[in-house]
Protein backbone atom coordinates (compact mmCIF):
# COMPACT_ATOMS: atom_id res chain seq x y z
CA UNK A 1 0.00 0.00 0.00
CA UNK A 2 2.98 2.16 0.82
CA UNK A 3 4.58 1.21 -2.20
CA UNK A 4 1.65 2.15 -4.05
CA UNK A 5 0.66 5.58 -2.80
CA UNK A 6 4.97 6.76 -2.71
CA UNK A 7 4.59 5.34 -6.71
CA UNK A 8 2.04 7.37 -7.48
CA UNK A 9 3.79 10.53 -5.62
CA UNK A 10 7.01 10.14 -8.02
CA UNK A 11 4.58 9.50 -11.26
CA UNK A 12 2.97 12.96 -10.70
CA UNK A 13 6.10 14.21 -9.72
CA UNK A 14 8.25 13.29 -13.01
CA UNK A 15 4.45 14.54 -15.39
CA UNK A 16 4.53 17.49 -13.14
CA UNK A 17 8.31 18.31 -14.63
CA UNK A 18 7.44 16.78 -18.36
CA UNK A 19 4.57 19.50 -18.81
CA UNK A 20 6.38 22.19 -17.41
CA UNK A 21 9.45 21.92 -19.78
CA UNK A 22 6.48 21.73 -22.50
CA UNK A 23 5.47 25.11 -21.32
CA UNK A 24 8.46 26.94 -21.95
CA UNK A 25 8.87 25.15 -25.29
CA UNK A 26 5.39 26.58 -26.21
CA UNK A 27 7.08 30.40 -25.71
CA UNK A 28 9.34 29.67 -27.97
CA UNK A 29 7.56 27.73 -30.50
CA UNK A 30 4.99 31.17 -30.44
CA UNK A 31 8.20 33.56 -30.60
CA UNK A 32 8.77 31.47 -34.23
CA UNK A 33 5.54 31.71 -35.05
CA UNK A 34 5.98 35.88 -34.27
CA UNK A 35 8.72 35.79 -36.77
CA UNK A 36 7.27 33.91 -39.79
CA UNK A 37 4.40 35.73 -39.52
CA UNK A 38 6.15 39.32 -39.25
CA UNK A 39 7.94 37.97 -42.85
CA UNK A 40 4.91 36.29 -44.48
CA UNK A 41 2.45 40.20 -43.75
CA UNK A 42 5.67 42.44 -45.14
CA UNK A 43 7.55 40.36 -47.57
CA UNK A 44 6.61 38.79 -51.12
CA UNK A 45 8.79 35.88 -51.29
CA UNK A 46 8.72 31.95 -51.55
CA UNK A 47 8.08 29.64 -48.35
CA UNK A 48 11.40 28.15 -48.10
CA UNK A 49 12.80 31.71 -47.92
CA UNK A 50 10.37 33.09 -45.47
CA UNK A 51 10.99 30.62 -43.12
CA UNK A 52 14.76 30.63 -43.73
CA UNK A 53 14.00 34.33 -42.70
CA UNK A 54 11.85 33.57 -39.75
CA UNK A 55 14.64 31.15 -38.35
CA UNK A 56 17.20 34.13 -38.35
CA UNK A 57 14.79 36.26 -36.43
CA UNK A 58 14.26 33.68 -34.17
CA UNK A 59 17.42 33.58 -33.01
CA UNK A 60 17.51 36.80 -33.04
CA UNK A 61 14.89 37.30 -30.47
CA UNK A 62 15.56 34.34 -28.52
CA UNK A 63 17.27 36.13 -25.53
CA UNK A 64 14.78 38.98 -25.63
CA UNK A 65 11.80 36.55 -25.36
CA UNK A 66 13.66 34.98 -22.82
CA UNK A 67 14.20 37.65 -20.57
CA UNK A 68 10.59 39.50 -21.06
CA UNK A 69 9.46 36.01 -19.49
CA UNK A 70 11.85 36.46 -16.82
CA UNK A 71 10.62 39.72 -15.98
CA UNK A 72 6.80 38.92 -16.56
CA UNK A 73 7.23 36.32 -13.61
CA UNK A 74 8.91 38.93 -11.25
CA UNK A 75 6.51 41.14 -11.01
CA UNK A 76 4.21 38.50 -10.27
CA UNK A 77 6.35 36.98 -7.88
CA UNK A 78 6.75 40.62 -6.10
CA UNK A 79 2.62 41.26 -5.87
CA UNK A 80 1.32 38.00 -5.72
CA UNK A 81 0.16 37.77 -2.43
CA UNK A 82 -0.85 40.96 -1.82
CA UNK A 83 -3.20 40.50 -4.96
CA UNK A 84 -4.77 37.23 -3.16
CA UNK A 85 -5.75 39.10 0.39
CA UNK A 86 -7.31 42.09 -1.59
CA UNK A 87 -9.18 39.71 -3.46
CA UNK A 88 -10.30 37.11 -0.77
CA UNK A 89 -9.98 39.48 2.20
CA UNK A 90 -7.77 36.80 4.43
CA UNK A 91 -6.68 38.39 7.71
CA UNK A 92 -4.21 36.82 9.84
CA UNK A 93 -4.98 34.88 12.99
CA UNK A 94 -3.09 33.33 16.04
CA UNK A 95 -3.89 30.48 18.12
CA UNK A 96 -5.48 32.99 20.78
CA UNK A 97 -8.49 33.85 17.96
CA UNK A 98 -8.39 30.68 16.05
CA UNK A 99 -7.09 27.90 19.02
CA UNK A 100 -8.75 25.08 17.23
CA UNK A 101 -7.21 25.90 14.15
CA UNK A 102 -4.10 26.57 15.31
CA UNK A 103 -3.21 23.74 17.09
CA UNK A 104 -4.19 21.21 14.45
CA UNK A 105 -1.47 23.06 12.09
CA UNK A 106 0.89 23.30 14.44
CA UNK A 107 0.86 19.70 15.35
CA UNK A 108 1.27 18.97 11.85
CA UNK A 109 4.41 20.82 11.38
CA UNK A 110 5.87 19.29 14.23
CA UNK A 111 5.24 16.21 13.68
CA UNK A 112 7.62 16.63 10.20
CA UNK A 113 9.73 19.32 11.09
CA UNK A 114 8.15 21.88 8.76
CA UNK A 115 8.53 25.58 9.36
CA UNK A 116 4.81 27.12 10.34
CA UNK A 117 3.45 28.94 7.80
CA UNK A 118 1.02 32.06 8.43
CA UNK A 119 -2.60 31.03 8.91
CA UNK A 120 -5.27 32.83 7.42
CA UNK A 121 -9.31 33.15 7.80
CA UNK A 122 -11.39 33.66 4.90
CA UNK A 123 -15.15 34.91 6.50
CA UNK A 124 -17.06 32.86 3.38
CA UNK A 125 -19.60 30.06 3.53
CA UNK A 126 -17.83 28.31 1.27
CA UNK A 127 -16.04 24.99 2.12
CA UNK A 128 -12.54 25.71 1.36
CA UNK A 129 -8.94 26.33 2.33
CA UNK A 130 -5.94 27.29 -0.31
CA UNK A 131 -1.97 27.90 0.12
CA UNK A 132 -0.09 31.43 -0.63
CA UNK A 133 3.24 32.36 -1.19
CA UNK A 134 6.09 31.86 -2.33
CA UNK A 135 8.74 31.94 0.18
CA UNK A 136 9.31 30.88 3.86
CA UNK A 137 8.31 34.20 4.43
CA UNK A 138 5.55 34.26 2.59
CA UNK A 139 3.95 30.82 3.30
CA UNK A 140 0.44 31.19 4.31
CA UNK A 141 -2.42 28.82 4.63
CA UNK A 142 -6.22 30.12 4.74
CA UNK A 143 -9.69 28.33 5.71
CA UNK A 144 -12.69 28.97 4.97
CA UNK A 145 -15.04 29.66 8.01
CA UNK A 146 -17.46 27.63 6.79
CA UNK A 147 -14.96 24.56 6.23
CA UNK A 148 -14.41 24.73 10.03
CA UNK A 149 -17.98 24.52 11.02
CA UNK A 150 -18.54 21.72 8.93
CA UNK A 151 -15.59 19.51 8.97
CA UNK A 152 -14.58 17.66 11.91
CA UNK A 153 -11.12 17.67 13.67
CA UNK A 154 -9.28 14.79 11.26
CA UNK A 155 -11.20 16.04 8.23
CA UNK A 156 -9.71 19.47 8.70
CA UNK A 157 -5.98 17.99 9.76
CA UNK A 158 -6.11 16.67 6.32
CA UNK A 159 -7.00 19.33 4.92
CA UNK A 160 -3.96 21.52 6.01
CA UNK A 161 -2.02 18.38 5.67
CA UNK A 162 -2.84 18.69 1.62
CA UNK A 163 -2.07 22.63 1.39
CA UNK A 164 1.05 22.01 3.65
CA UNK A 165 2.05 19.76 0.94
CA UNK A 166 1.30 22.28 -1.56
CA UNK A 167 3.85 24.42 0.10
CA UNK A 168 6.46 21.55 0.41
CA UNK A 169 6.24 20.70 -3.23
CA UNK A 170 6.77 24.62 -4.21
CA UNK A 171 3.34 24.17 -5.65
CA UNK A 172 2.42 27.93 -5.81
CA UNK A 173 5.29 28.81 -7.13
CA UNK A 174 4.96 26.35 -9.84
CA UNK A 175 1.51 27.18 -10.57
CA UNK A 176 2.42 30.99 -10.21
CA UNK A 177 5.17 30.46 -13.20
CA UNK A 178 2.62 28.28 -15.09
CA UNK A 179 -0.19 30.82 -15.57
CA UNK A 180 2.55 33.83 -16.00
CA UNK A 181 4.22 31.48 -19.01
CA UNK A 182 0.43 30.97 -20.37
CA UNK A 183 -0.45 34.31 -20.33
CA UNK A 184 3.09 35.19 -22.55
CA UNK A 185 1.83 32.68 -24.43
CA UNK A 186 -2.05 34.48 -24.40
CA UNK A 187 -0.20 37.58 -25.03
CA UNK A 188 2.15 36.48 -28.20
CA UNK A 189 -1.38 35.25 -29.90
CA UNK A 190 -3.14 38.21 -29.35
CA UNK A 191 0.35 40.54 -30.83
CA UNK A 192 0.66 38.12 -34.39
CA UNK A 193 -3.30 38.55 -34.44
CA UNK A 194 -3.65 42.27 -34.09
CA UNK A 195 -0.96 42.46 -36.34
CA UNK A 196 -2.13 40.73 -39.18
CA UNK A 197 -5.43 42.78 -38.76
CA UNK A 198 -3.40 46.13 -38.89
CA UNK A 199 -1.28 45.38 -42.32
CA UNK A 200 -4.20 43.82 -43.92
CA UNK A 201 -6.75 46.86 -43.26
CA UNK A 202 -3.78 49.67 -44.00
CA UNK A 203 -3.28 47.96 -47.26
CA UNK A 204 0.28 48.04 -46.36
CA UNK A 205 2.49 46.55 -49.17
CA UNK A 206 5.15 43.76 -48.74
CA UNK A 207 8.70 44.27 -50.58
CA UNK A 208 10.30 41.58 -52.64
CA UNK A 209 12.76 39.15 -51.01
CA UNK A 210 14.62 36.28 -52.67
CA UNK A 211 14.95 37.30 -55.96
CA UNK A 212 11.46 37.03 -58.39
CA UNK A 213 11.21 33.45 -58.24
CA UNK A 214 9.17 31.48 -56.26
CA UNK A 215 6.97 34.16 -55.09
CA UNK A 216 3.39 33.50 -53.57
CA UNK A 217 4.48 31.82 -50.21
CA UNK A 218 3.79 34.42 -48.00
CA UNK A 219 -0.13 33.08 -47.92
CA UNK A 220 1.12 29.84 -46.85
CA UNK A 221 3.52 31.23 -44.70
CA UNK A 222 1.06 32.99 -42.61
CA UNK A 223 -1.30 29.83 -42.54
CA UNK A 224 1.47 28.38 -41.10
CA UNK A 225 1.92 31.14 -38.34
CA UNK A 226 -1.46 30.68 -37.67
CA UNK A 227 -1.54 27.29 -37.25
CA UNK A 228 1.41 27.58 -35.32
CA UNK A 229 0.10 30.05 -32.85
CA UNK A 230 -3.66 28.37 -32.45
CA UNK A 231 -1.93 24.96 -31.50
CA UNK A 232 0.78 26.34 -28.59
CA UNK A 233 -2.06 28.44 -27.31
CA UNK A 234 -4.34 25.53 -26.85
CA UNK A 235 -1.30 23.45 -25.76
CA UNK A 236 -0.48 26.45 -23.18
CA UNK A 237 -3.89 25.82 -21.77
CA UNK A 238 -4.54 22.17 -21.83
CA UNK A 239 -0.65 21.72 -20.22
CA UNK A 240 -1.61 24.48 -17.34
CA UNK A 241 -4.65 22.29 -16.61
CA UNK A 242 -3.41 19.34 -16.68
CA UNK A 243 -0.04 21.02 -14.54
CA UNK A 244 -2.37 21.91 -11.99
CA UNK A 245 -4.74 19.05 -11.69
CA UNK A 246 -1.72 16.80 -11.17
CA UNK A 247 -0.36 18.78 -8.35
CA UNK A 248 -3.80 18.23 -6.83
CA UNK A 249 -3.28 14.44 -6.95
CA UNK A 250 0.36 14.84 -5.25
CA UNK A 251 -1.12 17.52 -2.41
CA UNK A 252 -3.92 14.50 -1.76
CA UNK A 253 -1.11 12.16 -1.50
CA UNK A 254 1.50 14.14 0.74
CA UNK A 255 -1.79 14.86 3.12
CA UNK A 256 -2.41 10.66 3.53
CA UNK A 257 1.54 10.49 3.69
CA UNK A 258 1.58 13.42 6.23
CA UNK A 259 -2.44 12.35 8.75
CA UNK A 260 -2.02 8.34 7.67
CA UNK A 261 -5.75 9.06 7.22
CA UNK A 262 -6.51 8.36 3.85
CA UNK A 263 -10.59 8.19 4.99
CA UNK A 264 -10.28 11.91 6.73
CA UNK A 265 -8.78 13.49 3.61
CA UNK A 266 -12.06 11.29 1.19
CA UNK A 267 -14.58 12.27 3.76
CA UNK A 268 -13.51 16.02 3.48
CA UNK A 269 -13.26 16.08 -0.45
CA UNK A 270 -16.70 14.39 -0.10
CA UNK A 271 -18.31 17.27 1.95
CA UNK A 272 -16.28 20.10 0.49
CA UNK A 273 -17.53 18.95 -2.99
CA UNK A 274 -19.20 21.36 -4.87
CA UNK A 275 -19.57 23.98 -1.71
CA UNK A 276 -16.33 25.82 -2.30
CA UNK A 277 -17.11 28.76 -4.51
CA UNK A 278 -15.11 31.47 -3.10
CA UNK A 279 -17.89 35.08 -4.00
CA UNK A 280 -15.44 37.34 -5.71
CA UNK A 281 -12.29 35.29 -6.03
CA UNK A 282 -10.63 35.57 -10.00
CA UNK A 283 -10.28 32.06 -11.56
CA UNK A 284 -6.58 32.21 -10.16
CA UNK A 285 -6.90 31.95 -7.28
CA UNK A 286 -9.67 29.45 -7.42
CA UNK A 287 -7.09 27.11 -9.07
CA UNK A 288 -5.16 27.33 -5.54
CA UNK A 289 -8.29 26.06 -3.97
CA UNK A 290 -8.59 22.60 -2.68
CA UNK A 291 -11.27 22.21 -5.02
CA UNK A 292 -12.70 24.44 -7.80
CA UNK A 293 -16.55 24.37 -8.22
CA UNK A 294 -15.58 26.52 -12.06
CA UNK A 295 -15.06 23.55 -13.77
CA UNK A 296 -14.57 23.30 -17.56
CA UNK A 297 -16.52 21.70 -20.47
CA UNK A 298 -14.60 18.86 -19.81
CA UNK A 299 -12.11 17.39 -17.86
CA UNK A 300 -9.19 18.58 -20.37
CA UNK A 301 -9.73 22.54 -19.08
CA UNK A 302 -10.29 21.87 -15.64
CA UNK A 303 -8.09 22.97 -13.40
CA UNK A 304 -9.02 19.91 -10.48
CA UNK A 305 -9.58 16.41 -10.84
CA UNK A 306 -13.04 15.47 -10.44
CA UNK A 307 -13.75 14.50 -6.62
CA UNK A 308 -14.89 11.41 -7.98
CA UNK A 309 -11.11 10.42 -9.32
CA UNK A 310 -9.39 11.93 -6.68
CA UNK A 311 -11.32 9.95 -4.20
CA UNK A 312 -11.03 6.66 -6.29
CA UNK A 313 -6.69 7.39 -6.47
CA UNK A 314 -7.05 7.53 -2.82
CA UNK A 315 -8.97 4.27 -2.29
CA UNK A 316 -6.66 2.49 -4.88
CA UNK A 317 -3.05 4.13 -3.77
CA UNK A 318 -3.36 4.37 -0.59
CA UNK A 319 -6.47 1.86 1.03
CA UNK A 320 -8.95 4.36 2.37
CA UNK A 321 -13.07 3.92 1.96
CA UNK A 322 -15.36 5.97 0.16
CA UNK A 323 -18.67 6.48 1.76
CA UNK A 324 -20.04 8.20 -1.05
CA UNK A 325 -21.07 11.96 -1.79
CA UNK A 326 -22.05 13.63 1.90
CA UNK A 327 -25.20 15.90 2.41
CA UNK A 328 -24.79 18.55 4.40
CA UNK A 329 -27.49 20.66 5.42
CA UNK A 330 -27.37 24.83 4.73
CA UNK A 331 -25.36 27.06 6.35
CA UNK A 332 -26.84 27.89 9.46
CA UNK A 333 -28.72 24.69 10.27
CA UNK A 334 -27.82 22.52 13.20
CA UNK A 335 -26.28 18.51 11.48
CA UNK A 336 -28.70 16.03 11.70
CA UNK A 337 -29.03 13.80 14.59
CA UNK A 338 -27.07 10.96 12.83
CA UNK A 339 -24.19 13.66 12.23
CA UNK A 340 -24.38 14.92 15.86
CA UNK A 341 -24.67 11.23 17.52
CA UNK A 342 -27.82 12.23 18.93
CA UNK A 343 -29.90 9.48 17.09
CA UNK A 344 -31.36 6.54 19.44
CA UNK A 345 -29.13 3.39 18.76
CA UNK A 346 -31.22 0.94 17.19
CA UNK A 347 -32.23 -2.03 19.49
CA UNK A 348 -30.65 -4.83 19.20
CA UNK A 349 -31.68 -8.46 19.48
CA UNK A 350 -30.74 -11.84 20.36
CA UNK A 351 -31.20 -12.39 16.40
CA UNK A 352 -30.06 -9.08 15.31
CA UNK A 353 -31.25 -5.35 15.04
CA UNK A 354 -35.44 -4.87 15.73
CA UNK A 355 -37.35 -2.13 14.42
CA UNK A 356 -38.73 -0.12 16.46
CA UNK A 357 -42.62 0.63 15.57
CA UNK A 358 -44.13 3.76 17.26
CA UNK A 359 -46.05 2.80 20.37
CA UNK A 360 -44.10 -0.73 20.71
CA UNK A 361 -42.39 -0.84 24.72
CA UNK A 362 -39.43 0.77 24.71
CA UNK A 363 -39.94 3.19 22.02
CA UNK A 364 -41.57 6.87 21.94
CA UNK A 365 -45.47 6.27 21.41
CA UNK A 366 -47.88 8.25 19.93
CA UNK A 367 -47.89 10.64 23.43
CA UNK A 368 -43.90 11.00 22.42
CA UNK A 369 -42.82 9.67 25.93
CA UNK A 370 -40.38 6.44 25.98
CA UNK A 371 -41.90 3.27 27.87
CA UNK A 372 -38.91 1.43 29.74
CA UNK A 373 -39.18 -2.23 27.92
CA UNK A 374 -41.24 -5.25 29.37
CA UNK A 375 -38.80 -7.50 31.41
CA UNK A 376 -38.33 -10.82 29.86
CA UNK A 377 -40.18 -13.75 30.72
CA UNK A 378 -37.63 -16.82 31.77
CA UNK A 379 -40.28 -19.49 31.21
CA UNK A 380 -41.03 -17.72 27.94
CA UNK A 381 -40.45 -20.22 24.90
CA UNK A 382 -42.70 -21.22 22.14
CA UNK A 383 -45.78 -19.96 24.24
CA UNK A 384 -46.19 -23.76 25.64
CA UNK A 385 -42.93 -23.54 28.08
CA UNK A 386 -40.51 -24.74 25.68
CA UNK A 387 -37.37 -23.54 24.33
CA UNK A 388 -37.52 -21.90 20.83
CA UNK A 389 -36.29 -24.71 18.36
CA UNK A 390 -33.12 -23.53 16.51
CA UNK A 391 -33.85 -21.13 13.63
CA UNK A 392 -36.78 -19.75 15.81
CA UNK A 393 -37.24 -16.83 17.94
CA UNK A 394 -39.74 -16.67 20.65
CA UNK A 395 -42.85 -18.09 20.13
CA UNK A 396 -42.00 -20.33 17.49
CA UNK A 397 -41.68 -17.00 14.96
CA UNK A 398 -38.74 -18.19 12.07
CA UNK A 399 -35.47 -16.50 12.69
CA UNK A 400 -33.78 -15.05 9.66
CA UNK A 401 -30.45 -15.28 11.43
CA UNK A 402 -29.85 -19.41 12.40
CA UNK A 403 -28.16 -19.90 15.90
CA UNK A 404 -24.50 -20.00 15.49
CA UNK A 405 -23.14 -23.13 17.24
CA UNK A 406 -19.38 -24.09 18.05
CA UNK A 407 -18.66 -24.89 14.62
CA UNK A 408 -20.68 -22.22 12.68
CA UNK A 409 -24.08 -21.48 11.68
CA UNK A 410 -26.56 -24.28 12.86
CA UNK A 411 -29.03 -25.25 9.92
């Protein structure tokens, strides 16, 4: 089970790397596709030259791509977390206003010598807790109020214990350089496009390259472009979906590996499922969440598994149960009895569990007051003063449950 569960750690681990090296190809491949396109809307030439041309200006702009990346993910890295308070309005908290809380994180760090990160309330309804930061000094963790009224004490350990992995794994930071490379990526598509808008409503004119033969490959040379940028957009996307929903597999993981209670970590995906819409949060920083109700179409642009498949990873990798998708009742009601323990314990039997019918002794009648049950009659048998016979309860009534002798079952 071990072996399983530290397997599937390292597979998500080594896809985690694969996709983000396929990231920063994409800027690249779209930094081409800049260049051929540039060539194909200003110069009349064949296709072999144009993208003889383009592969010069590649290289060209290589380092200048390179380092407008770099500095696109600075400035995110500088404002990042001051973007997420203003937008979720976390305030920190110490184990004098949040003792509960507290202690359950702290315990956790302990327990593997991880430096405490900041913890952080969110006043929402919503069930839901995300990780911030992207240094030691940064490191935050914030909950939901509503995910501490409604989960219990190991439901909510594992819930830190999967953001604590988030933080261990440099999660946010990877996700923080995934959506900045994207949205180079976003912004690259949107320059070729408005581009080949502005030369083809200003009539501009393209000059002559490559001598007079040949000509006429600038069309296909821009159909290439296109192609070119369409494709590493959609790859950007797909890739930072996929980046991110894998991450979520490895934070489920490292919270088992960190509790050793895979059931607490499916019982609190269970109840936090599709009650974690944070009002006024930006898609970003729903894809920190520990799950995101703003699903795509399809599982290819989502940015979380589905609770379903995280759930059944846990049951396979790592031996927990499922009990199934959890009703909760609204925000503001008191649980249930059955969540609160305050449901009467069904009566139980010499030959298992009897209903209890209203009115019946020992049981609330129609007046609503309990009647202490009749005390058993020693002589009672069959009615006649003899014993039940085996596979019969008291007065000769069949028993669906047979008498279990020494050796098993009697039948």
């Amino acid at each position: 089970m071990a072996y399983g569960l530290y397997t599937h750690i390292q597979s998500n681990r080594r896809r985690s790397v694969v996709l983000l090296i396929g990231l920063f190809g994409l800027v690249y491949v779209m930094v081409y596709a800049g260049a051929l396109a540039g060539e194909a809307l200003t110069t009349d030439a064949s296709l072999p030259w144009l993208l003889m041309k383009a592969r010069q200006d590649f290289v060209v702009a290589f380092p200048f791509a390179t380092v407008g990346t770099g500095l696109w993910i600075a400035i995110a890295w500088r404002f990042h977390q001051a973007m997420i308070d203003a937008v979720t309005g976390g305030r920190d908290v110490t184990r004098k206003d949040q003792p509960r809380l507290y202690n359950l994180l702290e315990n956790l760090c302990i327990s593997r010598g991880i430096p405490m990160p900041k913890l952080k309330i969110v006043e929402s309804d919503a069930l839901n807790a995300f990780a911030t930061g992207l240094n030691e000094k940064q490191y935050a963790v914030s909950v939901t109020t509503g995910l501490l009224e409604r989960l219990d004490d190991a439901e909510i350990e594992a819930v830190l214990g999967h953001e604590l992995t988030h933080i261990r794994n440099g999660d946010v930071r990877l996700m923080v350089i995934a959506v900045i490379i994207a949205g180079v990526i976003s912004f690259v598509a949107e320059l070729v496009f408005r581009m080949g808008l502005r030369v083809r409503w200003s009539g501009g004119s393209r000059s002559s390259g490559g001598g007079d033969r040949g000509k006429g490959g600038a069309g296909a040379a821009l159909l290439i472009a296109v192609v070119l940028v369409a494709v590493a957009w959609l790859l950007s996307s797909v890739i930072r979906f996929a980046l991110s929903r894998s991450r979520e597999f490895l934070a489920d993981a490292g919270a088992v590996e960190l509790t050793k209670n895979p059931d607490a970590m499916i019982s609190a995906l269970r109840k936090i499922e599709g009650r974690g819409e944070l009002e006024g949060a930006t898609s970003a920083v729903m894809e920190l969440c520990v799950d995101n109700p703003r699903q795509g179409f399809s599982d290819l642009f989502a940015t979380h598994p589905s609770v379903d498949s995280r759930v059944a990873a846990l049951v396979k990798f790592a031996g927990g149960h499922d009990p199934g998708p959890i009703a909760l009742p609204p925000p503001g009601e008191p649980f249930p009895p059955e969540e609160t323990g305050e449901a009467e314990a069904p009566r139980h039997g010499p030959w298992g569990d009897v209903p209890d019918p209203a009115g019946t002794p020992g049981t609330a009648g129609t007046t609503g007051t309990a009647t202490p049950p009749a005390a058993p009659d020693p002589s009672s048998g069959d009615g006649q003063g003899r014993s039940p016979l085996p596979g019969q309860g008291p007065g000769g009534v069949p028993n669906p449950f047979p008498i279990p002798g020494p050796w098993g079952p009697r039948r």
